[in-house]
C-alpha atoms as a PDB file:
ATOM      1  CA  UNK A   1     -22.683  30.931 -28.297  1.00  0.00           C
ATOM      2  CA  UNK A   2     -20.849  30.506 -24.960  1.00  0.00           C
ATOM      3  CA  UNK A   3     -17.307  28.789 -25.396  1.00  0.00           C
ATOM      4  CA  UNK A   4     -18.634  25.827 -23.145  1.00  0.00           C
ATOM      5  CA  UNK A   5     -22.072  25.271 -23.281  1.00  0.00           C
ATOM      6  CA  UNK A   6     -23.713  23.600 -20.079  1.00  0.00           C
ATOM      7  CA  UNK A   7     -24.886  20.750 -21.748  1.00  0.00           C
ATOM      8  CA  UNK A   8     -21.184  19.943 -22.838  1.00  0.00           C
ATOM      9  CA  UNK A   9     -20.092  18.911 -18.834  1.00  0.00           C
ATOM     10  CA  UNK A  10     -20.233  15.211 -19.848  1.00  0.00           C
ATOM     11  CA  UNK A  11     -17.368  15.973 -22.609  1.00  0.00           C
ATOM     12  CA  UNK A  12     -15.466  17.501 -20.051  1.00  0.00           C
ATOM     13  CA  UNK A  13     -15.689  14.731 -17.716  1.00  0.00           C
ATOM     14  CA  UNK A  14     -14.678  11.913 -19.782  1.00  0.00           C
ATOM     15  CA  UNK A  15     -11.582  10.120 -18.589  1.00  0.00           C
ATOM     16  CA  UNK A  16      -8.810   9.021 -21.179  1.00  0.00           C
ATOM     17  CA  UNK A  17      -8.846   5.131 -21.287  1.00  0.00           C
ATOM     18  CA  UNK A  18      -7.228   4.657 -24.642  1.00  0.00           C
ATOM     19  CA  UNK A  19      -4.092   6.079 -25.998  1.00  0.00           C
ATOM     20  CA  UNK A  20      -5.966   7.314 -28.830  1.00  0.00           C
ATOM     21  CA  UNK A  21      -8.949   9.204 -29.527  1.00  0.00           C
ATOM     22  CA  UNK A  22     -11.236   9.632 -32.690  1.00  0.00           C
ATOM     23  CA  UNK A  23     -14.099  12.191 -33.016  1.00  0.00           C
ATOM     24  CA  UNK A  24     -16.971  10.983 -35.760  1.00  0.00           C
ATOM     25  CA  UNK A  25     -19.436  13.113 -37.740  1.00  0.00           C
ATOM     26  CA  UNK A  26     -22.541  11.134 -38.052  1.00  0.00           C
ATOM     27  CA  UNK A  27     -24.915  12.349 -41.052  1.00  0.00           C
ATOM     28  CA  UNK A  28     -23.012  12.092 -44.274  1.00  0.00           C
ATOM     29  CA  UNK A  29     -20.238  10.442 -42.542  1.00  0.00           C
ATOM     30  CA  UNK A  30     -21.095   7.092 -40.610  1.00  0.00           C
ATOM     31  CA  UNK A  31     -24.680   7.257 -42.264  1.00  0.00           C
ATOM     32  CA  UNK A  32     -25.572   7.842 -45.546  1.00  0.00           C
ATOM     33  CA  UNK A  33     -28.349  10.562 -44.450  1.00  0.00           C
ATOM     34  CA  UNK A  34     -27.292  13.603 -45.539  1.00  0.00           C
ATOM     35  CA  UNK A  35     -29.593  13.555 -48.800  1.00  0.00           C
ATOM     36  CA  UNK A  36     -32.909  12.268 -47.403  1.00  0.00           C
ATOM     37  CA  UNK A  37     -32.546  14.866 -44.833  1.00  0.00           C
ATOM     38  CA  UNK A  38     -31.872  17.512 -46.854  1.00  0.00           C
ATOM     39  CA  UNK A  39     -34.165  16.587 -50.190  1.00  0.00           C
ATOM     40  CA  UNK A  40     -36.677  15.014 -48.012  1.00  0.00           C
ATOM     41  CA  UNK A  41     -37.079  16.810 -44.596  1.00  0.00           C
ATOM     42  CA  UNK A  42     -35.236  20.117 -44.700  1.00  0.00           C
ATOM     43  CA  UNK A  43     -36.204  21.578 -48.520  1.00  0.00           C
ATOM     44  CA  UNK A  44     -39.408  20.605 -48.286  1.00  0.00           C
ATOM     45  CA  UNK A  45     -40.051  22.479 -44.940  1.00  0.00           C
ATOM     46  CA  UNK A  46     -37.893  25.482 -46.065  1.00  0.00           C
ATOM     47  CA  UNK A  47     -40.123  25.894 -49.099  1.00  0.00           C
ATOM     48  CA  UNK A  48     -43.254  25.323 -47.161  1.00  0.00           C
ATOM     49  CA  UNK A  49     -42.415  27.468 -44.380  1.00  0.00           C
ATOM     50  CA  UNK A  50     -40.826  30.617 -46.339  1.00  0.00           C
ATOM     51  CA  UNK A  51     -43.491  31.024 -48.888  1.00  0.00           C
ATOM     52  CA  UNK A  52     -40.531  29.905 -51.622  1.00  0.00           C
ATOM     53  CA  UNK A  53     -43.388  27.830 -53.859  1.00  0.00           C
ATOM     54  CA  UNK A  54     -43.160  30.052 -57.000  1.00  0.00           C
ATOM     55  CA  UNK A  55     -39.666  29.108 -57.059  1.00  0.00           C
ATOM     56  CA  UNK A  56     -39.410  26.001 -55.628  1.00  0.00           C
ATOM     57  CA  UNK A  57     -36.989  24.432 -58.230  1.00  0.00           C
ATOM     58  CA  UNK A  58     -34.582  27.183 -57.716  1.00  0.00           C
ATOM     59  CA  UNK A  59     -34.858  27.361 -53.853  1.00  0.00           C
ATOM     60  CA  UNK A  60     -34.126  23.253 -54.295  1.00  0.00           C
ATOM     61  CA  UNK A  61     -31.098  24.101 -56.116  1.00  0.00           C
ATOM     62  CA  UNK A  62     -29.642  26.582 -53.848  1.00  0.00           C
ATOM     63  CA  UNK A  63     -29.819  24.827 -50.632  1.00  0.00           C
ATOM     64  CA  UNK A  64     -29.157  21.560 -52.023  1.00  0.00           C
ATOM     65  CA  UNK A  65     -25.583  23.262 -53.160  1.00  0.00           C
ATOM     66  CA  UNK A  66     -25.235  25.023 -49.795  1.00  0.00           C
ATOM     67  CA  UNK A  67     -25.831  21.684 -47.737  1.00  0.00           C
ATOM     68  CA  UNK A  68     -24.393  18.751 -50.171  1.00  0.00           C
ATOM     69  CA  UNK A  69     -22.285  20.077 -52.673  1.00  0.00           C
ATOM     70  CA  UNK A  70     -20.402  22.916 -51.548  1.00  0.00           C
ATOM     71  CA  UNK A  71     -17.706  24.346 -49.101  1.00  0.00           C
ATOM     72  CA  UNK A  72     -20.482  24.468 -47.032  1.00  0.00           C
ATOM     73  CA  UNK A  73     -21.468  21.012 -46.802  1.00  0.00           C
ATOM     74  CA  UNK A  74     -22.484  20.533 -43.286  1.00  0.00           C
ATOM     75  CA  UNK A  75     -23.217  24.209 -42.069  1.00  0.00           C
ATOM     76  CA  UNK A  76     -25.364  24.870 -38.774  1.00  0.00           C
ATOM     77  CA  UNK A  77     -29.239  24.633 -40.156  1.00  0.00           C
ATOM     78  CA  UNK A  78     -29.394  28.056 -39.345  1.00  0.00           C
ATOM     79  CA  UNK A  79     -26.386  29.806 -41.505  1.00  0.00           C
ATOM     80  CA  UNK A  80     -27.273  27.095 -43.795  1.00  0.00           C
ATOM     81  CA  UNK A  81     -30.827  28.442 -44.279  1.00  0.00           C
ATOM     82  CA  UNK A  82     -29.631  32.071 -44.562  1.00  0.00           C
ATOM     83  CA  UNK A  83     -26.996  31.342 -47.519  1.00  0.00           C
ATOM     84  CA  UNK A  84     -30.149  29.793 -49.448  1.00  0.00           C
ATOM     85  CA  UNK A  85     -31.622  32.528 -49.237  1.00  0.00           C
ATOM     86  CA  UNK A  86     -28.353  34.737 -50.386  1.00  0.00           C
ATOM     87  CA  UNK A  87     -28.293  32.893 -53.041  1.00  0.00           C
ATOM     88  CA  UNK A  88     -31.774  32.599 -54.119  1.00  0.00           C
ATOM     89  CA  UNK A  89     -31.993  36.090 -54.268  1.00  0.00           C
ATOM     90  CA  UNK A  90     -28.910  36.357 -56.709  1.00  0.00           C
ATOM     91  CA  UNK A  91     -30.535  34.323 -59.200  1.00  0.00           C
ATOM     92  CA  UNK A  92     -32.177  36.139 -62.031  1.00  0.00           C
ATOM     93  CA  UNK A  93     -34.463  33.129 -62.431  1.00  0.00           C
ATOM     94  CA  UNK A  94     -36.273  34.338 -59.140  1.00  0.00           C
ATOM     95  CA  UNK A  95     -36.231  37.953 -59.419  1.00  0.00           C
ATOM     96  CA  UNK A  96     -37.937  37.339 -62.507  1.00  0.00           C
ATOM     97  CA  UNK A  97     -41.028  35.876 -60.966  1.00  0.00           C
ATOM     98  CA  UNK A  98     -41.167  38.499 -58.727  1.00  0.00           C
ATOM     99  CA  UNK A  99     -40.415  36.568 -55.524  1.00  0.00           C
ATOM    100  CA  UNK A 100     -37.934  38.149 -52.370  1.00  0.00           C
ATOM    101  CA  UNK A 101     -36.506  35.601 -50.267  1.00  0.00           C
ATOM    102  CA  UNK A 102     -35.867  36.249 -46.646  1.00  0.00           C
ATOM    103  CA  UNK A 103     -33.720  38.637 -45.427  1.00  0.00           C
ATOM    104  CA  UNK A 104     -33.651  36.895 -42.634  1.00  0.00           C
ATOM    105  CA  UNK A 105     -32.576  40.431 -40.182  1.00  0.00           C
ATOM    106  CA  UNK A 106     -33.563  38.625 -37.169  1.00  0.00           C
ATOM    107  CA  UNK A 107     -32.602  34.903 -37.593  1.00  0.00           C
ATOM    108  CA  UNK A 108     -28.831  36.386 -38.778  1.00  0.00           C
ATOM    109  CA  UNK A 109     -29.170  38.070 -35.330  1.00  0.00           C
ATOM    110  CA  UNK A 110     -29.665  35.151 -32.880  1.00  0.00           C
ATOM    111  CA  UNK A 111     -26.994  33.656 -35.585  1.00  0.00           C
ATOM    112  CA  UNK A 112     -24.621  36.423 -33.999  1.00  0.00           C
ATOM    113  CA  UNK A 113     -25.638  36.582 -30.280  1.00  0.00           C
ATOM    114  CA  UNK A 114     -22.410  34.599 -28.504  1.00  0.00           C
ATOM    115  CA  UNK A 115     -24.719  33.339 -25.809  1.00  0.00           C
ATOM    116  CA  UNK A 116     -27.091  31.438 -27.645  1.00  0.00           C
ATOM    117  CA  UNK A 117     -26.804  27.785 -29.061  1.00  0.00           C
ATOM    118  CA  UNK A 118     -28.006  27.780 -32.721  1.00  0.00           C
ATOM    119  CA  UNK A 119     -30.369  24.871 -31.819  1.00  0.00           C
ATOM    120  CA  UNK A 120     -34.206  24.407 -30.817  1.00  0.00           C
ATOM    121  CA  UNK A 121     -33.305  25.214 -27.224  1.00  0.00           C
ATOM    122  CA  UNK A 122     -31.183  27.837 -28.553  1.00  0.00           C
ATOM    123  CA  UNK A 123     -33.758  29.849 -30.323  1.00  0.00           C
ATOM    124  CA  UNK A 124     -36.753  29.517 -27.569  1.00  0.00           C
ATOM    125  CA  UNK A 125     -34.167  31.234 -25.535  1.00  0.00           C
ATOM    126  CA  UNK A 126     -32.979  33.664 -27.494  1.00  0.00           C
ATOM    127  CA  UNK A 127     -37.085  34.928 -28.581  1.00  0.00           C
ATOM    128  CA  UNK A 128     -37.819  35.060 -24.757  1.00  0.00           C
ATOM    129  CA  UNK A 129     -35.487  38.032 -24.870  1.00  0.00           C
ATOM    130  CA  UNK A 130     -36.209  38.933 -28.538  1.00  0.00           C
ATOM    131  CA  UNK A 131     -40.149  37.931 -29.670  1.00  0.00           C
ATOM    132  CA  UNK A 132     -40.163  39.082 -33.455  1.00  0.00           C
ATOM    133  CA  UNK A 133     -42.944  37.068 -36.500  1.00  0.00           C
ATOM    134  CA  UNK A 134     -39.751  36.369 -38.274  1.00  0.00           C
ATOM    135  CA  UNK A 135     -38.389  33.705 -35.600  1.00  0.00           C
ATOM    136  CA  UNK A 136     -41.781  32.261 -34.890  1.00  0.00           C
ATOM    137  CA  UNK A 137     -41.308  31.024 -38.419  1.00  0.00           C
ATOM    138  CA  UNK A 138     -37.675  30.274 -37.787  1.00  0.00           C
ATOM    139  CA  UNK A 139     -38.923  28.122 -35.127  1.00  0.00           C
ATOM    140  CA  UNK A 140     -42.270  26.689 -36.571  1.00  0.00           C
ATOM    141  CA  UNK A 141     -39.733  25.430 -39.879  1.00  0.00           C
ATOM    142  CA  UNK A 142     -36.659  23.841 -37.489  1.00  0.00           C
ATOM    143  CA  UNK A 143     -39.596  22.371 -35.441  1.00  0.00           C
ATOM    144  CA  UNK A 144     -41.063  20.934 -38.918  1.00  0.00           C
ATOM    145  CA  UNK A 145     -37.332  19.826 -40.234  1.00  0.00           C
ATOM    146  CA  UNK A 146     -37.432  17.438 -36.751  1.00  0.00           C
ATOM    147  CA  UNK A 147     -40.392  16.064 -37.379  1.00  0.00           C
ATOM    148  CA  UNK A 148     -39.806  14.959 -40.737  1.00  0.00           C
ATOM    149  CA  UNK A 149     -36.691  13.605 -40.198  1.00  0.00           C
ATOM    150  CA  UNK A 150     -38.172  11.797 -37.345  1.00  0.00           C
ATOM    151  CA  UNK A 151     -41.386  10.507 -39.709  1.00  0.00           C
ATOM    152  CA  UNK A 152     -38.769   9.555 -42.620  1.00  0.00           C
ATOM    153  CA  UNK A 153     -35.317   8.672 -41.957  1.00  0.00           C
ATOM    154  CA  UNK A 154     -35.460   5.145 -40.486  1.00  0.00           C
ATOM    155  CA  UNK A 155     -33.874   2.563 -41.394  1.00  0.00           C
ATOM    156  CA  UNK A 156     -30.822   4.358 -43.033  1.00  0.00           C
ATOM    157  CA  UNK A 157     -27.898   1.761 -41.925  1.00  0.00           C
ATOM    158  CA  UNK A 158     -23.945   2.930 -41.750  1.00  0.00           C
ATOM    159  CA  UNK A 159     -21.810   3.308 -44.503  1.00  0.00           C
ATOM    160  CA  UNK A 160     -19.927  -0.187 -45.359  1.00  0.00           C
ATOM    161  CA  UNK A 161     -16.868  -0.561 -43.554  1.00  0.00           C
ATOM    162  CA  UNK A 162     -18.237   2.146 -40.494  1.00  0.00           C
ATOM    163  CA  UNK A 163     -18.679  -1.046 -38.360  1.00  0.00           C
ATOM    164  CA  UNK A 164     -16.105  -2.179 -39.299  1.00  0.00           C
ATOM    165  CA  UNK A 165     -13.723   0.249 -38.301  1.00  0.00           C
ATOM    166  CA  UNK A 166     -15.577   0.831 -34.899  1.00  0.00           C
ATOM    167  CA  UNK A 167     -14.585  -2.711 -33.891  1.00  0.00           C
ATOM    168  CA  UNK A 168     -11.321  -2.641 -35.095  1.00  0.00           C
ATOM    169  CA  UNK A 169     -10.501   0.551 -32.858  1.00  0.00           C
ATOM    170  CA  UNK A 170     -12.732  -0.591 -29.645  1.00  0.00           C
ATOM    171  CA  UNK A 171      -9.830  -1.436 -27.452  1.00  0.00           C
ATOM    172  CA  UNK A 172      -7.111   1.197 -29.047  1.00  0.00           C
ATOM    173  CA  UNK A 173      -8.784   4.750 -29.240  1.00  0.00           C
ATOM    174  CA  UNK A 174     -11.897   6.283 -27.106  1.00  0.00           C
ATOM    175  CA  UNK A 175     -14.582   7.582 -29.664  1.00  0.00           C
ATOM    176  CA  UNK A 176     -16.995   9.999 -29.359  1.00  0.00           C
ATOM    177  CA  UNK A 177     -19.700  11.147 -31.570  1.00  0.00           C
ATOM    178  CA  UNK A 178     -18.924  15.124 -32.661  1.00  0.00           C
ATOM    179  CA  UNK A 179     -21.768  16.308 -34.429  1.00  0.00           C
ATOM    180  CA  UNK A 180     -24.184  19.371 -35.471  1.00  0.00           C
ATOM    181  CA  UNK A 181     -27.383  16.884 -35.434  1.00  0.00           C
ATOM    182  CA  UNK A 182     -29.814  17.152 -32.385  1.00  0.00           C
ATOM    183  CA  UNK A 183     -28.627  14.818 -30.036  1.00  0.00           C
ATOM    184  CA  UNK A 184     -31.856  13.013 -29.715  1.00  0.00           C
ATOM    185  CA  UNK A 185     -31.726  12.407 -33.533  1.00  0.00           C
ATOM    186  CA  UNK A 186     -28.114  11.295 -33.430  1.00  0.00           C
ATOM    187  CA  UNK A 187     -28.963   8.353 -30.364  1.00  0.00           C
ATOM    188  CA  UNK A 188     -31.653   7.453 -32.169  1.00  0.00           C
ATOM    189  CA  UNK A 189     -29.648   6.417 -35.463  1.00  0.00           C
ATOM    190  CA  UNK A 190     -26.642   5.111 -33.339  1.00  0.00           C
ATOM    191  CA  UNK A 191     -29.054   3.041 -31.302  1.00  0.00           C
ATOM    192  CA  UNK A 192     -31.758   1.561 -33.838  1.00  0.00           C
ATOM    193  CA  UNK A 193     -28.222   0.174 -35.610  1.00  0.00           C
ATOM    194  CA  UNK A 194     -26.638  -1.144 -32.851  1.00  0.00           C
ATOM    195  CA  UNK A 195     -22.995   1.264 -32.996  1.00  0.00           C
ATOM    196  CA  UNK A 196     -23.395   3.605 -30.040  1.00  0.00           C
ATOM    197  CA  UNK A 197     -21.778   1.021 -27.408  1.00  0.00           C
ATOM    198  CA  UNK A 198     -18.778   1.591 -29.623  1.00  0.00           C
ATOM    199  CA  UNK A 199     -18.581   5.462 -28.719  1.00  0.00           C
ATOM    200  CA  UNK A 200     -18.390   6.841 -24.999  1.00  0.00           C
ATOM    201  CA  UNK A 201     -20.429   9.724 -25.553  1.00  0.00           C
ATOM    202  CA  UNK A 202     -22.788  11.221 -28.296  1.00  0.00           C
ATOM    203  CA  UNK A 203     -22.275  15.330 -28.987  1.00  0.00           C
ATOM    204  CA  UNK A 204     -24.737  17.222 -30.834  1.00  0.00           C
ATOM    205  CA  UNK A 205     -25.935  21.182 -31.492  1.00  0.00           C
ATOM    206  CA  UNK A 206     -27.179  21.007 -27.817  1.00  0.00           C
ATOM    207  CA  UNK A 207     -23.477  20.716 -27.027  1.00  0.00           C
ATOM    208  CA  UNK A 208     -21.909  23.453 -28.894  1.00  0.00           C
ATOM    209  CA  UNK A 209     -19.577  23.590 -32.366  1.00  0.00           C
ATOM    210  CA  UNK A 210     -18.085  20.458 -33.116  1.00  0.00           C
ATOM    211  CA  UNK A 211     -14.385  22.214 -31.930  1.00  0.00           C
ATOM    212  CA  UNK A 212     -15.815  22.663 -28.685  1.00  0.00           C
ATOM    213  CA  UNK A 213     -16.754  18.856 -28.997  1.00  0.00           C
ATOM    214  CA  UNK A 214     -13.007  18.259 -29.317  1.00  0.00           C
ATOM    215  CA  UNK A 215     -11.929  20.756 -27.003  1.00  0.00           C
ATOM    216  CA  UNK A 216     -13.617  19.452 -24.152  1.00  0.00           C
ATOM    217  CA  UNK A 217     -12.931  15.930 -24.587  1.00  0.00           C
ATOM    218  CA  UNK A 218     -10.095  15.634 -26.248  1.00  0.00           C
ATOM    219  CA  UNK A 219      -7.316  19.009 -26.626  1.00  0.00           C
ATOM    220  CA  UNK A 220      -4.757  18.722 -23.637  1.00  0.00           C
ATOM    221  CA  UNK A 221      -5.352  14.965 -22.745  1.00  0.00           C
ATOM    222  CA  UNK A 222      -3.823  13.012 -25.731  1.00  0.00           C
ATOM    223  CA  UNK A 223      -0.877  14.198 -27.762  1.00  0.00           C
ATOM    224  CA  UNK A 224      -2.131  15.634 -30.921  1.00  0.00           C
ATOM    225  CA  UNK A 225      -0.657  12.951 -33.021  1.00  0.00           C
ATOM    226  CA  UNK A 226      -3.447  10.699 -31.079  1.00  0.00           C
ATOM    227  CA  UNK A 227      -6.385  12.559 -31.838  1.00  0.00           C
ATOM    228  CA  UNK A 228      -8.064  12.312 -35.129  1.00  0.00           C
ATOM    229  CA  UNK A 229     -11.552  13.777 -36.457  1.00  0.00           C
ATOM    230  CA  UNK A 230     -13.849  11.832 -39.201  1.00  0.00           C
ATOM    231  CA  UNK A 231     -15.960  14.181 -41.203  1.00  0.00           C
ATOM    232  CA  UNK A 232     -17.496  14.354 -44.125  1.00  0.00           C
ATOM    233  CA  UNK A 233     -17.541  18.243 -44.632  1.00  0.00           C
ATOM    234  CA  UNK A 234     -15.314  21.617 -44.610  1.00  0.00           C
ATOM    235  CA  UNK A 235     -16.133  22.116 -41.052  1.00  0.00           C
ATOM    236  CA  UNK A 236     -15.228  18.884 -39.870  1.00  0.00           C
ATOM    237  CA  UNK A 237     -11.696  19.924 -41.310  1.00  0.00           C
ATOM    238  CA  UNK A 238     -11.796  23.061 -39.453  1.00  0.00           C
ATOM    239  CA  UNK A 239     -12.750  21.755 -36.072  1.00  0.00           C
ATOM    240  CA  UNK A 240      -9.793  19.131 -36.068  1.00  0.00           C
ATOM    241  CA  UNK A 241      -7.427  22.156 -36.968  1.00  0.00           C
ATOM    242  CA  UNK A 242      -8.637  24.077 -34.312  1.00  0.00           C
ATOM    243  CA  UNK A 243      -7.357  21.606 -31.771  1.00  0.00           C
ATOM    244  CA  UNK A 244      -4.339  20.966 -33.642  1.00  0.00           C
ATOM    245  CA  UNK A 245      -6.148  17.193 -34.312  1.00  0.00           C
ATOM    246  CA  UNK A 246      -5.336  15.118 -37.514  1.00  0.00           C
ATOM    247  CA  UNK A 247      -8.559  14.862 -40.170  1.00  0.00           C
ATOM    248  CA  UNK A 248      -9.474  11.844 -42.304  1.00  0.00           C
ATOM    249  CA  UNK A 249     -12.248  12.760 -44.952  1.00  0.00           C
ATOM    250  CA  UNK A 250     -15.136  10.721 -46.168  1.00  0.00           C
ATOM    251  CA  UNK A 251     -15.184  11.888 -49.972  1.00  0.00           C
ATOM    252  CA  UNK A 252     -18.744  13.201 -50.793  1.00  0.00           C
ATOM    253  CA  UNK A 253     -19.984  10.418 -53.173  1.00  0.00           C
ATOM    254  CA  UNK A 254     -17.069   8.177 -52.525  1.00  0.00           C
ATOM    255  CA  UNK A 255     -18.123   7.634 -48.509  1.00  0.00           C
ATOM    256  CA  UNK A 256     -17.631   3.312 -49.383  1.00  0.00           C
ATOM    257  CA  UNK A 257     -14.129   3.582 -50.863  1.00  0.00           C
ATOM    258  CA  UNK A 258     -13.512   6.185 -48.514  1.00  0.00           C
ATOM    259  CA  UNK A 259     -14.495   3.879 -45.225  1.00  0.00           C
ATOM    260  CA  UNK A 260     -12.583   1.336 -47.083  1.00  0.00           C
ATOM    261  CA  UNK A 261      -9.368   2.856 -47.508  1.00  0.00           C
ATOM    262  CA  UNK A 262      -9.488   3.880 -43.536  1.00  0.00           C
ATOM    263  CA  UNK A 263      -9.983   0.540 -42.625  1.00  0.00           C
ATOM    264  CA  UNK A 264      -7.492  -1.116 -44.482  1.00  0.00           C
ATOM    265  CA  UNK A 265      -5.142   1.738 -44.709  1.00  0.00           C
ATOM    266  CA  UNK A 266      -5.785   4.886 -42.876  1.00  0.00           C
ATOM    267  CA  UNK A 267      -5.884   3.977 -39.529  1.00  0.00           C
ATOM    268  CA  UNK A 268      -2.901   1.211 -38.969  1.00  0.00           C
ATOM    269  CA  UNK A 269      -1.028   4.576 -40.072  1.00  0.00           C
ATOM    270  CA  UNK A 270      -2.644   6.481 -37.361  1.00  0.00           C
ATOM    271  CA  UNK A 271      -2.294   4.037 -34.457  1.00  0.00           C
ATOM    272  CA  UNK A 272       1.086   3.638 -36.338  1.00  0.00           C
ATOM    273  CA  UNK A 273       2.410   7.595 -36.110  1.00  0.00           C
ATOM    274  CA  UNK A 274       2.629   7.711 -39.822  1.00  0.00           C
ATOM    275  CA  UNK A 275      -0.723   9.238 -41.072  1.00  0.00           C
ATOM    276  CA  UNK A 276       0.511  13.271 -39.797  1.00  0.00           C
ATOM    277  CA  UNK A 277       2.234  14.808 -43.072  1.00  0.00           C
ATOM    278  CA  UNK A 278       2.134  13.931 -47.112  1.00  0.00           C
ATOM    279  CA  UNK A 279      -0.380  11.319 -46.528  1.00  0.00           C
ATOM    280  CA  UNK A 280      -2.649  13.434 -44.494  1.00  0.00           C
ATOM    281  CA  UNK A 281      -2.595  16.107 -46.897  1.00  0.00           C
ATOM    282  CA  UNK A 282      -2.866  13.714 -50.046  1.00  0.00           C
ATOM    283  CA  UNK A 283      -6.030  12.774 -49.106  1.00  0.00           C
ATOM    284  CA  UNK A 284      -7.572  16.212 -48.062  1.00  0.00           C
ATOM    285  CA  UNK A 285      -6.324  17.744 -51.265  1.00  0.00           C
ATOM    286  CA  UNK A 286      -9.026  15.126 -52.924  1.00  0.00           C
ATOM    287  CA  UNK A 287     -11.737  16.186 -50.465  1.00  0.00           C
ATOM    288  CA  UNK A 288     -11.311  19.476 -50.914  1.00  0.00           C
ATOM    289  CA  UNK A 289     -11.757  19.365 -54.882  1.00  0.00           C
ATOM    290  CA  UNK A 290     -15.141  17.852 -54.616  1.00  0.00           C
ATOM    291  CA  UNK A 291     -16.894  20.788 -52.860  1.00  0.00           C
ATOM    292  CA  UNK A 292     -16.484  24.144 -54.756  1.00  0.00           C
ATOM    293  CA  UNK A 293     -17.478  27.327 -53.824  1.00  0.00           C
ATOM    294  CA  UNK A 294     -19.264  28.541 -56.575  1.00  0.00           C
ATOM    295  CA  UNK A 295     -22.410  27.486 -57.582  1.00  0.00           C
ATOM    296  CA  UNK A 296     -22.892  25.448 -60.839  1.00  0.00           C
ATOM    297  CA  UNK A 297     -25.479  28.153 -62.475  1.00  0.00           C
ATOM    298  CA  UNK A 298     -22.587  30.865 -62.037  1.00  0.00           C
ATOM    299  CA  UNK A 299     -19.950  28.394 -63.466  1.00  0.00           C
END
């Protein structure tokens, strides 16, 4: 993937006009859509399009871990899809019935080639240079995650106390969305529940990794005491540290309490200077305990 993707000008052109700035993850995060996505739209099109029916309950459980209740929780589609398939393939359960997952040679390929977004866009570009069957699958399954999600997930509103929040930091911090959702999908959900005049711009896949999100907009115009990432996943973690930005996480299964505490709490100590330090790291030590690494059948 190139460091700053095309479609990411807008983030470089925003303008501070807040002291502050907060980044949001939207799926699992400000919406509670990370398991109809997943259960409803993107294992259901995995096991359709990957011939993974003789083992369906196992190929359920695998990227249900990878995508919900692991380190992993809110991987890239496309790295998600290929640790599935690692660990289907470990499990004795499917070896068994006599089924092979994926190796997925080529898909791990365009996962590696730097100058290609691991989106839709992405991909058609990337098999214009390299046609193979194996990524006319890859793209006849993302193709078929989009359009479920776009059949199914309506009327999903934000998490209690996401509102909330938004209103309460309208005139002290400028918010963006920073996301790995297809932008269309993510202005869709921000618009159909009135929220996206709250944030000044809405980044998805099309824009790059969520640290190039914060790079562009935010790394080098606020102190880093003044920028702070929302997420709901490992990655979100990782993409504040790269740009030296503070983290608050929305606890897996706890996203209420967790929107709660931020609005009452959390952020007076940001906009206050005192969230950096033992507080910071009390409350990612608790996020990072709910997502293990290893899967509950190896446990």
């Amino acid at each position: 993937m190139t460091t700053h993707p095309e479609a990411a000008r807008p983030l470089a052109e925003l303008e501070p006009q807040h002291d502050f700035f907060v980044g949001i993850d939207s799926d699992g995060c400000a919406f509670d859509t990370m398991e109809i996505k997943h259960k409803e739209c993107f294992i259901p099109n995995i096991i359709k399009h990957w011939g993974l029916q003789p083992v369906s309950k196992y190929a359920r459980e695998a990227a249900e871990f990878v995508n919900l209740y692991s380190q992993w929780r809110g991987t890239n589609r496309w790295p998600a899809l290929v640790m599935a398939f690692d660990l289907l393939r470990e499990r004795p359960e499917v070896r068994a019935r006599g089924v092979e997952p994926p190796q997925a040679a080529r898909i791990r390929e365009f996962i590696a080639a730097d100058d290609f977004a691991m989106s839709n866009d992405g991909l058609e570009a990337y098999m214009a240079a390299h046609p193979d069957p194996e990524l006319e699958i890859a793209m006849a399954w993302t193709k078929g995650v989009n359009a479920t999600v776009a059949d199914i997930v309506h009327g999903v509103p934000p998490f209690p106390w996401v509102r909330e929040s938004l209103e309460l930091l309208t005139d002290k911090a400028d918010m963006i969305v920073v996301s790995a959702t297809p932008v269309g999908a993510l202005t869709r959900e921000w618009e159909e529940h009135h929220i996206a005049p709250f944030v000044r711009a809405i980044a998805g896949q099309e824009m790059g990794k969520k640290a190039v999100h914060l790079e562009l907009a935010a790394r080098g115009r606020y102190p880093s005491d003044h920028i702070l990432m929302i997420g709901d996943a490992p990655g979100d973690l990782r993409a504040a540290r790269a740009n030296e930005a503070l983290f608050y996480p929305i606890k897996p299964g706890h996203e209420e309490e967790s929107w709660r505490e931020f609005h009452d709490e959390a952020v007076h100590k940001f906009l206050a200077l005192e969230y950096a330090g033992g507080y910071e790291a009390g409350l990612i030590a608790d996020f990072e305990r709910l997502l293990p690494e290893i899967p509950p059948w190896e446990q």
